[in-house]
Protein backbone atom coordinates (compact mmCIF):
# COMPACT_ATOMS: atom_id res chain seq x y z
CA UNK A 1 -22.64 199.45 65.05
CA UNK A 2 -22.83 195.73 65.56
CA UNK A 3 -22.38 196.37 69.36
CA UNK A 4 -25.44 198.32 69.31
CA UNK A 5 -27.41 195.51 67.47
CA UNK A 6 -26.37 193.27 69.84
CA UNK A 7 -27.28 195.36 73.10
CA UNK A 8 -30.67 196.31 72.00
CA UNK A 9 -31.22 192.48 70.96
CA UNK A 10 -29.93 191.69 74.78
CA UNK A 11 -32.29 194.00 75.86
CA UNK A 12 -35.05 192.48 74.00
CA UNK A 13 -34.84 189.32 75.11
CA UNK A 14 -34.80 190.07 78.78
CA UNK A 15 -37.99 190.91 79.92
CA UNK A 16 -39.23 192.03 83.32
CA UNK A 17 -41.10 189.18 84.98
CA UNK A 18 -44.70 188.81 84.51
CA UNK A 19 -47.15 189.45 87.47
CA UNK A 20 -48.72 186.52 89.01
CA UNK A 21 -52.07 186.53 89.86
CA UNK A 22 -53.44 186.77 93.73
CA UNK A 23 -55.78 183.18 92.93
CA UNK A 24 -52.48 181.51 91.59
CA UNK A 25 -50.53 181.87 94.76
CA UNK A 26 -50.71 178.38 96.96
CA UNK A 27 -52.24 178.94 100.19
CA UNK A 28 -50.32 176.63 103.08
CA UNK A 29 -52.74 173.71 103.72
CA UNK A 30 -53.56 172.68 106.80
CA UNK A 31 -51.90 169.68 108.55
CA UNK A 32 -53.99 167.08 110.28
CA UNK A 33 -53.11 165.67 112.89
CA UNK A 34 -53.31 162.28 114.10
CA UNK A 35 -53.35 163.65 117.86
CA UNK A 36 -57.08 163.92 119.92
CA UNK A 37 -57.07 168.07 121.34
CA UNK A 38 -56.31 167.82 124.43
CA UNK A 39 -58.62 169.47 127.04
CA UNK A 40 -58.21 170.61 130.63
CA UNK A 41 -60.81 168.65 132.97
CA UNK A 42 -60.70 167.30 136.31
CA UNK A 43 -57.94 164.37 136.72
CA UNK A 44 -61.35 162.20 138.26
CA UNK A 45 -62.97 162.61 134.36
CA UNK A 46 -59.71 161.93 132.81
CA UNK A 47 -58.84 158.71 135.15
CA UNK A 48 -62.82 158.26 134.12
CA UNK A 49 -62.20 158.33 130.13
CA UNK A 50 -58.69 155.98 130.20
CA UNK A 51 -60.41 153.46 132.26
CA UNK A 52 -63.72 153.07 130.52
CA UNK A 53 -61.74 152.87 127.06
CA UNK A 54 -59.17 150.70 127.92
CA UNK A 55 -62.65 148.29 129.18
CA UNK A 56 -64.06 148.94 125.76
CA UNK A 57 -60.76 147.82 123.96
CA UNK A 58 -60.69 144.88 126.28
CA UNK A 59 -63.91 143.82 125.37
CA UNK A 60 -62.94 144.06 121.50
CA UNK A 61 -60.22 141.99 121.58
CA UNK A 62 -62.78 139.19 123.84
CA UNK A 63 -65.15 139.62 121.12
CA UNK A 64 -62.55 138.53 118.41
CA UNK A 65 -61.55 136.22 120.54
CA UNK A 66 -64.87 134.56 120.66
CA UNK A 67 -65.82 135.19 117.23
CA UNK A 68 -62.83 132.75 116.10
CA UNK A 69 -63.61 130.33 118.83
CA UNK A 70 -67.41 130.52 117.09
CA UNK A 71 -66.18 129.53 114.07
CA UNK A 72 -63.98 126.94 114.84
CA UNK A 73 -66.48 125.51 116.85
CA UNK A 74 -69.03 125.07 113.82
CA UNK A 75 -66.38 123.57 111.47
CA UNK A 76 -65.95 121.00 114.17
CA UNK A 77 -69.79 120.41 114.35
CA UNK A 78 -70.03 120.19 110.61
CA UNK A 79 -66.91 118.07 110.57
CA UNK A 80 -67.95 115.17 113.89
CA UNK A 81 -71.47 115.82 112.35
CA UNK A 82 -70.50 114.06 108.91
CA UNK A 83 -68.33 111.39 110.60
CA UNK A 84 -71.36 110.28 112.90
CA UNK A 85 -73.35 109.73 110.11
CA UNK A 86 -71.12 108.39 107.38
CA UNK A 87 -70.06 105.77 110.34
CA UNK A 88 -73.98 104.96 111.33
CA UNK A 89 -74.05 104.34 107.45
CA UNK A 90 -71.18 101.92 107.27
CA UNK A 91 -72.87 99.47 110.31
């Protein structure tokens, strides 16, 4: 008799799985991607594209450039500005 007990207790405890609902299932997300599509066009518009950004990087790099020249330019100013006229002072 014990066996019994203990069979129908063993069957009591296992339990078919619950469902699981359709809205709790994780869809895959989309990756992005760090890559521009690529298109098919004309090796002329292409050559066209590479050229004109490679100018437009050029000219951000010459604008940093000159920004930093800018503003060392100033601090000199400011700085030969003050020594003119603390020496005109000392005279």
């Amino acid at each position: 008799m014990a066996t019994t007990k203990a069979k129908a207790a063993v069957k009591a405890v296992i339990k078919a799985p619950a469902k699981i609902p359709a809205k709790a299932i994780k869809q895959p997300v989309a990756r992005k991607t760090t890559e521009e599509p690529t298109y098919h066009m004309p090796v002329e518009v292409r050559d066209w594209i590479e050229r004109t950004t490679s100018m437009m990087n050029h000219q951000k790099g010459e604008i940093a450039r000159l920004k930093q020249e800018n503003k060392e330019l100033k601090a000199y100013k400011a700085w030969a500005t003050h020594r003119i006229l603390r020496s005109d002072q000392e005279e």
